[in-house]
Protein backbone atom coordinates (compact mmCIF):
# COMPACT_ATOMS: atom_id res chain seq x y z
CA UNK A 1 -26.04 11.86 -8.97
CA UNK A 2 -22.84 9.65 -8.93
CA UNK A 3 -23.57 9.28 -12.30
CA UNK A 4 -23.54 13.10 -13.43
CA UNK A 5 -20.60 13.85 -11.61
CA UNK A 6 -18.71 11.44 -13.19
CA UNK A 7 -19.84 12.37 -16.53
CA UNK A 8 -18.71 16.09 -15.55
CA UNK A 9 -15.36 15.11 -14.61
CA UNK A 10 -14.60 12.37 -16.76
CA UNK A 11 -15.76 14.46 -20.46
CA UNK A 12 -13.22 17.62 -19.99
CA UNK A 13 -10.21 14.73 -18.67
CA UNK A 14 -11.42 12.85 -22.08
CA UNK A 15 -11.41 15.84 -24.27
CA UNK A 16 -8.00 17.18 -22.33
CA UNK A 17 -6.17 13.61 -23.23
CA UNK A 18 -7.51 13.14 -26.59
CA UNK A 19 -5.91 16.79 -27.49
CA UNK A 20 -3.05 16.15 -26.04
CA UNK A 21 -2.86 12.53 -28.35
CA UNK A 22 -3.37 14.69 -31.60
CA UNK A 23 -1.18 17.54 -30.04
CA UNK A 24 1.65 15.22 -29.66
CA UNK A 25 1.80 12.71 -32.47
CA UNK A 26 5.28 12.52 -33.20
CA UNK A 27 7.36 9.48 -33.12
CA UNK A 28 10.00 9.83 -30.16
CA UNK A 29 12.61 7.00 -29.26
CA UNK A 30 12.90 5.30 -26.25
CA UNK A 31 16.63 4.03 -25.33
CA UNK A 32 17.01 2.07 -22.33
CA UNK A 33 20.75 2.04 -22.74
CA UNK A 34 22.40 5.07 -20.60
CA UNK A 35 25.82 3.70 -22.10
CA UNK A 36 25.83 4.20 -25.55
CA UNK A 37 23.48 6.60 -26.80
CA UNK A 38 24.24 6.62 -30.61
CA UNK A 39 23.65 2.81 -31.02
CA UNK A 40 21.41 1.71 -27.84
CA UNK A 41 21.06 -2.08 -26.86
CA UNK A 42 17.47 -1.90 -26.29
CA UNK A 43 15.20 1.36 -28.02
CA UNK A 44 11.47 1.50 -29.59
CA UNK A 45 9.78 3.86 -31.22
CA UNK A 46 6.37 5.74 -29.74
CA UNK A 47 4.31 8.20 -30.11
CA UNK A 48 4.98 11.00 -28.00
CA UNK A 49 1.01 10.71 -26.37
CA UNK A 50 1.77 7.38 -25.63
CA UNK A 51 4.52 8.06 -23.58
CA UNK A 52 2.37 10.56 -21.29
CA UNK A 53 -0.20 7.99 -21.21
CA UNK A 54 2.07 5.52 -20.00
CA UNK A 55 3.57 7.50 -17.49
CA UNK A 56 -0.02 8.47 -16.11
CA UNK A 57 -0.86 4.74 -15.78
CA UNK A 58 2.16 3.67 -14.50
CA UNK A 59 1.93 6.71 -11.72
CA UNK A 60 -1.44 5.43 -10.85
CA UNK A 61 -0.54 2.00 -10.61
CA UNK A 62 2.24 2.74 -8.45
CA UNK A 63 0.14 5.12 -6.13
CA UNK A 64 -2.46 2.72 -6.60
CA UNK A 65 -0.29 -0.18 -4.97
CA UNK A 66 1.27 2.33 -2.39
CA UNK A 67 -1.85 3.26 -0.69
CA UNK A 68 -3.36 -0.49 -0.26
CA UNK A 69 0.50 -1.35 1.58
CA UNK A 70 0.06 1.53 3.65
CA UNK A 71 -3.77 0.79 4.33
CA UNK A 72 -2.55 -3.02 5.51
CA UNK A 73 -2.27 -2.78 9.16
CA UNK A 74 -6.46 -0.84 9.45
CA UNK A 75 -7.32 -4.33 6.69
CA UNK A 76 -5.80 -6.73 9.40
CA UNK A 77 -7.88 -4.60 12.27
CA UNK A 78 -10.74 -5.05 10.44
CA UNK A 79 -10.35 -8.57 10.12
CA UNK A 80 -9.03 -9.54 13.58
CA UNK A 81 -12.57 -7.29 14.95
CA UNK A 82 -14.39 -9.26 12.49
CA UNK A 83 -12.58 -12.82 13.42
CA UNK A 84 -13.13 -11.43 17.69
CA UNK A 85 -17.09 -10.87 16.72
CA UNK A 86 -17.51 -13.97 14.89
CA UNK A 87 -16.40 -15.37 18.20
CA UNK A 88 -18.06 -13.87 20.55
CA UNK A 89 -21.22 -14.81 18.57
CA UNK A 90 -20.41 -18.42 18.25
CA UNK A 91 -19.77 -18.47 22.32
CA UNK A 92 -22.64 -16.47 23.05
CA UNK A 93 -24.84 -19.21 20.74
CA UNK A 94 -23.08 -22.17 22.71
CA UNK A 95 -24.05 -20.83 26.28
CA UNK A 96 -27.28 -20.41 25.47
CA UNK A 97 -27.66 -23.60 24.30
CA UNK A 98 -26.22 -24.82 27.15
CA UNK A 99 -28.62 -23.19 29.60
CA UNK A 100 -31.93 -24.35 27.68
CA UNK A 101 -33.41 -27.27 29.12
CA UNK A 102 -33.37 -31.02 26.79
CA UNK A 103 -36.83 -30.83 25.62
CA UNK A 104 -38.68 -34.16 25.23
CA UNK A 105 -39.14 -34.87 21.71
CA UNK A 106 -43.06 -35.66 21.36
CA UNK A 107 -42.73 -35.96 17.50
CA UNK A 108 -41.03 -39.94 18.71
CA UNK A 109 -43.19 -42.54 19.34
CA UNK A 110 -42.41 -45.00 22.05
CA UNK A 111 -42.17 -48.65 20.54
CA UNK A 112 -44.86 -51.04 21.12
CA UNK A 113 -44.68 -53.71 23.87
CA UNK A 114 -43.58 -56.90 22.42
């Protein structure tokens, strides 16, 4: 099911990106220099798709990273209710091993008289 639903959304975002690549094939440059536009420091050339792509995937990265710092403080809950059951486990396995009785091995054999 996960399967088909993926394959429904994912084919039309496929077929939408891969027209907008041929729709926008033209070269575009990309100045990083805000002070001198005519002759810029630092430019490249790209396709025009490319730069949409890039700003998708750098929009997902960023919302990407956003999310997991805002999700931080429910991770460390998580973990300190994992580290509390943990625990209470390990003391609830130490008192009752405390309260059984020291059972006599009969597996050891006394030693012979000399």
């Amino acid at each position: 099911m996960k399967r088909i639903i993926g394959l429904l959304i994912g084919v039309p975002v496929f077929v939408v990106l891969a027209a907008l690549a041929l729709a926008n094939r033209a070269w575009v440059t990309i100045s990083l220099d805000p002070v001198t536009p005519d002759q810029p420091f630092f430019s490249f050339q790209l396709p025009l798709w490319s730069v949409f792509m890039l700003g998708v995937l750098i929009g997902l990265i960023a919302g990407g990273v956003a999310t997991w710092l805002r999700q931080g403080k429910w991770r460390a809950r998580a973990r300190d209710a994992a580290y509390q059951l943990e625990v209470e486990r390990m003391n609830r396995a130490r008192a009752e091993e405390a309260q059984q009785p020291v059972a006599a091995h009969s597996d050891k054999k006394a030693l012979p008289a000399a």
